[in-house]
N, C-alpha and C. Protein backbone atom coordinates (compact mmCIF):
# COMPACT_ATOMS: atom_id res chain seq x y z
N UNK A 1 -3.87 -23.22 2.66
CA UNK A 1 -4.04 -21.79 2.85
C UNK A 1 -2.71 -21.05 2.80
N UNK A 2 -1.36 -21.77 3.20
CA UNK A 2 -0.36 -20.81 2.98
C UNK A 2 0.09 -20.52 1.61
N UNK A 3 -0.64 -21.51 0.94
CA UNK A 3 0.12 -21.37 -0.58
C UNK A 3 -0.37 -20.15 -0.95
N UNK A 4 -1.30 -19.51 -0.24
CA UNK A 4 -2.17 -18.82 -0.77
C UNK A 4 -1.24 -17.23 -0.84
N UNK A 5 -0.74 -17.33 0.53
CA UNK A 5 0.17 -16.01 1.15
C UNK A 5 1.00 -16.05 0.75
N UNK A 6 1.67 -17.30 0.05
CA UNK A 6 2.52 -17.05 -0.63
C UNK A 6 2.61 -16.24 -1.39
N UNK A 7 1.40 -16.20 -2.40
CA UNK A 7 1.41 -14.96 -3.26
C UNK A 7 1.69 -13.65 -2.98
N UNK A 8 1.75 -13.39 -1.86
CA UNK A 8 1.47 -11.45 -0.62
C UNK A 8 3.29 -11.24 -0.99
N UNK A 9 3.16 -10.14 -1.24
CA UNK A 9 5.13 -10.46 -1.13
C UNK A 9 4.79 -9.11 -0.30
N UNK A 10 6.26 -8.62 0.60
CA UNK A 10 6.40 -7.16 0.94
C UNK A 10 7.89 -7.37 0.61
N UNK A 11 7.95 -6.33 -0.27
CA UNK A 11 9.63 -5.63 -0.02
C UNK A 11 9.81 -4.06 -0.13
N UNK A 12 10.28 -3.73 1.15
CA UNK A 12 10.65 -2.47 1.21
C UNK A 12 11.22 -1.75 0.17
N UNK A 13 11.30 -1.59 -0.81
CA UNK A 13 11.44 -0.83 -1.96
C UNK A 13 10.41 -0.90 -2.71
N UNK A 14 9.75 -1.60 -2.54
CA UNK A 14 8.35 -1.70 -3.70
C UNK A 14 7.06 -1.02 -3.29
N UNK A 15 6.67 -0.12 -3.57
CA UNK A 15 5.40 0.51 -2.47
C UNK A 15 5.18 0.51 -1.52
N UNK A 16 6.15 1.53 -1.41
CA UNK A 16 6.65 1.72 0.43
C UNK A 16 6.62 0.82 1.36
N UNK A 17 6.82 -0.73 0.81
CA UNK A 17 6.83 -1.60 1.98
C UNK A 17 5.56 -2.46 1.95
N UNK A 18 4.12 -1.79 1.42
CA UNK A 18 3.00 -2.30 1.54
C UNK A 18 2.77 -3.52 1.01
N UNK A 19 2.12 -4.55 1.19
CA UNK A 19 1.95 -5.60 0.58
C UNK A 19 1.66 -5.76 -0.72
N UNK A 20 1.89 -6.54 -1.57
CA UNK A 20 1.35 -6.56 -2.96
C UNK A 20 1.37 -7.95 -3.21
N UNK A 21 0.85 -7.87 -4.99
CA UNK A 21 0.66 -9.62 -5.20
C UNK A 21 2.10 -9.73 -5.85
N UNK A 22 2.62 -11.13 -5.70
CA UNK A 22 3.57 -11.97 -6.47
C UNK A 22 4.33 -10.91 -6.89
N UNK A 23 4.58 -9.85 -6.14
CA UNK A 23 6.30 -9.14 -6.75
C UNK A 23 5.75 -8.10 -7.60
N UNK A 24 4.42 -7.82 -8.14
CA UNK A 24 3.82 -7.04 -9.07
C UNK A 24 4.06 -6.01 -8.44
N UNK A 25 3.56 -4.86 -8.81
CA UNK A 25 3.56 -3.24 -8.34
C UNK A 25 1.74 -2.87 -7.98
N UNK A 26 1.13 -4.08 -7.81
CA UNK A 26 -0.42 -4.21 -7.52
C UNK A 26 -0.25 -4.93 -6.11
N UNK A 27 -1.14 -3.96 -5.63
CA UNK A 27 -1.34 -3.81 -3.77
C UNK A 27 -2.44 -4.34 -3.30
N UNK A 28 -2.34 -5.07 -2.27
CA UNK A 28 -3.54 -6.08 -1.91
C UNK A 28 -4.32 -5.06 -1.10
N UNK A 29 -4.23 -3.73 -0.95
CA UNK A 29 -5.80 -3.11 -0.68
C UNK A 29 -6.09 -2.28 -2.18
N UNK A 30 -5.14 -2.20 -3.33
CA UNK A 30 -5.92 -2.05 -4.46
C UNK A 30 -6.87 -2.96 -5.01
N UNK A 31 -6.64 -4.28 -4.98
CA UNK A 31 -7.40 -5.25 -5.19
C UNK A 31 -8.74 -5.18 -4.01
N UNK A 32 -8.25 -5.00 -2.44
CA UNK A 32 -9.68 -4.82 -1.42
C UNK A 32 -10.38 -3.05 -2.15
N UNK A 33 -9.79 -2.25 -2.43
CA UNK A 33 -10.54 -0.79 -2.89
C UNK A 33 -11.69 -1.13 -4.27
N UNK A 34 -10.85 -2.35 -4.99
CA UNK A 34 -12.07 -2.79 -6.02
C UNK A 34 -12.89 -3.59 -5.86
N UNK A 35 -12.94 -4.39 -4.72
CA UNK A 35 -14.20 -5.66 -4.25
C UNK A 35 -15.30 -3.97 -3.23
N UNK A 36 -14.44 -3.46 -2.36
CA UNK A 36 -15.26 -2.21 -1.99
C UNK A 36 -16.15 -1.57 -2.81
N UNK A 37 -15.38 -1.58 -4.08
CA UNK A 37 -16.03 -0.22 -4.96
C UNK A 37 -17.32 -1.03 -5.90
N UNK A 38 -17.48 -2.16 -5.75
CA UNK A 38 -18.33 -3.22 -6.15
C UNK A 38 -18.24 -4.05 -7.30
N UNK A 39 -16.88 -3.71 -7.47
CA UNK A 39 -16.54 -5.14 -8.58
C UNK A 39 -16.65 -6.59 -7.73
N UNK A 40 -16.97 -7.50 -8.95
CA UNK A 40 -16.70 -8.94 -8.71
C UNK A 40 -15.70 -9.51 -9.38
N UNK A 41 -15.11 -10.73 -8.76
CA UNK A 41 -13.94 -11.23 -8.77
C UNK A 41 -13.98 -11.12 -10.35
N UNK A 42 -14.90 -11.64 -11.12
CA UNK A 42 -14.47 -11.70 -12.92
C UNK A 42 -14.16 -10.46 -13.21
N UNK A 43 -15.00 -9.51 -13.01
CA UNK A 43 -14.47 -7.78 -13.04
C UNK A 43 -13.03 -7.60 -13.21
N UNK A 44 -12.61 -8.09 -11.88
CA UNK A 44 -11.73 -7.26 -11.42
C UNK A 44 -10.23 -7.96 -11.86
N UNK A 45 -10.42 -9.04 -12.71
CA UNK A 45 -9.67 -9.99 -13.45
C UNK A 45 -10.01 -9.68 -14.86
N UNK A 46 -10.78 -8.95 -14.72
CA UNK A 46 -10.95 -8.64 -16.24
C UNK A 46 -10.15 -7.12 -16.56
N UNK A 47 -10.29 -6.26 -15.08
CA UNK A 47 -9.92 -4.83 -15.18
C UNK A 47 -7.99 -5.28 -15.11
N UNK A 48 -7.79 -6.19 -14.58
CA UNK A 48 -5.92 -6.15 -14.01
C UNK A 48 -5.72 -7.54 -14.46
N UNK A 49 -5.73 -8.02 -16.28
CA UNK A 49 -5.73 -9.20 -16.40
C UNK A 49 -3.76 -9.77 -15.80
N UNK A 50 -3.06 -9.77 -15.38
CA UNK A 50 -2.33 -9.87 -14.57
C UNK A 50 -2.23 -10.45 -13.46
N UNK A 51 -3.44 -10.45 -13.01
CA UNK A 51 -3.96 -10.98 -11.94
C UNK A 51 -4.63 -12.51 -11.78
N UNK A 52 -4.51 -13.69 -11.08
CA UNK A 52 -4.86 -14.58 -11.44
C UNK A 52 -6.38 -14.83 -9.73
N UNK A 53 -7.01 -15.75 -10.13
CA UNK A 53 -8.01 -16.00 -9.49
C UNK A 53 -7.57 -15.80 -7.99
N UNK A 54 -6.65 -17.14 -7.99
CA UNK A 54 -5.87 -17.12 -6.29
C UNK A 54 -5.24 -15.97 -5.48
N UNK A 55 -4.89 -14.66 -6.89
CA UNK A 55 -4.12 -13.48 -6.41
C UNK A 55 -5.72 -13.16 -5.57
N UNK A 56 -6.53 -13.14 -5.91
CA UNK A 56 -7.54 -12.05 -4.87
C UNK A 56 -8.02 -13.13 -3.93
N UNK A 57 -8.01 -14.31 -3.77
CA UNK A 57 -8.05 -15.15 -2.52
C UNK A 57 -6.71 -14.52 -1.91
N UNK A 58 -6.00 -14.74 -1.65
CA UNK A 58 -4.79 -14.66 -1.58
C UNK A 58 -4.91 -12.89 -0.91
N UNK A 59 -5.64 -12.27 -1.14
CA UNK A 59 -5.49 -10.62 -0.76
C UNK A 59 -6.60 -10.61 0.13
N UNK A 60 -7.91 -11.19 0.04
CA UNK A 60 -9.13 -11.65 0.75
C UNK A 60 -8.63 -12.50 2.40
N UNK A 61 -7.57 -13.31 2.32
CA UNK A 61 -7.22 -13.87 3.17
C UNK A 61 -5.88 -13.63 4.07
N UNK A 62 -5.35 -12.52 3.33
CA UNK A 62 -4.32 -11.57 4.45
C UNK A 62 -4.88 -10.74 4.55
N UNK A 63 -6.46 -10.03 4.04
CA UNK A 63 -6.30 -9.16 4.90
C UNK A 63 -7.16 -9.98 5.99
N UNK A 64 -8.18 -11.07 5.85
CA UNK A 64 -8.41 -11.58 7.33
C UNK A 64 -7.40 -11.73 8.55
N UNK A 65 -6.34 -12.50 7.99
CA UNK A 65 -5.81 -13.12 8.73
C UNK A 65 -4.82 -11.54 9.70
N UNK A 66 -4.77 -10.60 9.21
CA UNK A 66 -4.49 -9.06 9.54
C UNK A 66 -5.19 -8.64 10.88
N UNK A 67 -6.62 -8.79 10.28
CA UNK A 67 -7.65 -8.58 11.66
C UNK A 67 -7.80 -9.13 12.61
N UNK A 68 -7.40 -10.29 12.08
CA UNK A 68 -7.47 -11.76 13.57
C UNK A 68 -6.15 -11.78 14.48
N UNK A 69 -5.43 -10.73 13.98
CA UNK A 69 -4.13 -10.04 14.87
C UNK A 69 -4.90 -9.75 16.38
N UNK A 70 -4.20 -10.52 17.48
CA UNK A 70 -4.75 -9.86 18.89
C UNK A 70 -4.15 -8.71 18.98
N UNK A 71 -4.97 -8.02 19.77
CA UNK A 71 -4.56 -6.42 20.21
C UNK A 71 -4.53 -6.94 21.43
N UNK A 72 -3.76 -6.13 22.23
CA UNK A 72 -3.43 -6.32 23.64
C UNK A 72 -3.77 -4.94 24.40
N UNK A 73 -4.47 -4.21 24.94
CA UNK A 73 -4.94 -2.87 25.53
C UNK A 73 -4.39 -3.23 26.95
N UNK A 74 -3.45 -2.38 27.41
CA UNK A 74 -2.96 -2.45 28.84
C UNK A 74 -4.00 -1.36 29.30
């Protein structure tokens, strides 16, 4: 599974910081805005051929692993 995050890069100069795939200028909630908007994975590899299978595992599984962040409410 980490190989997976590997793919997530953030660098503060690249879209404002936000996550993206492998260094691209493609953002792992552009990829979640097109599984939303009801593409499927071939779709959406077909719409950003750039993109490889593992890139949207890989965006599917930071943003889980995002949510499974504890919140702490004092």
């Amino acid at each position: 599974m980490s190989a997976l995050l590997e793919r997530i890069t953030i660098n503060p100069k690249q879209c404002g910081g936000r996550p993206c795939i492998r260094g691209m200028r493609i953002r792992v909630s552009d990829v979640l805005d097109l599984f939303v908007a009801g593409l499927n994975a071939e779709e959406i590899l077909e719409e950003i051929p750039d993109l490889e299978a593992d890139d949207l595992k890989a965006s599917l599984l930071y943003a889980s692993q995002k949510l499974k962040h504890p919140i702490l409410v004092a």
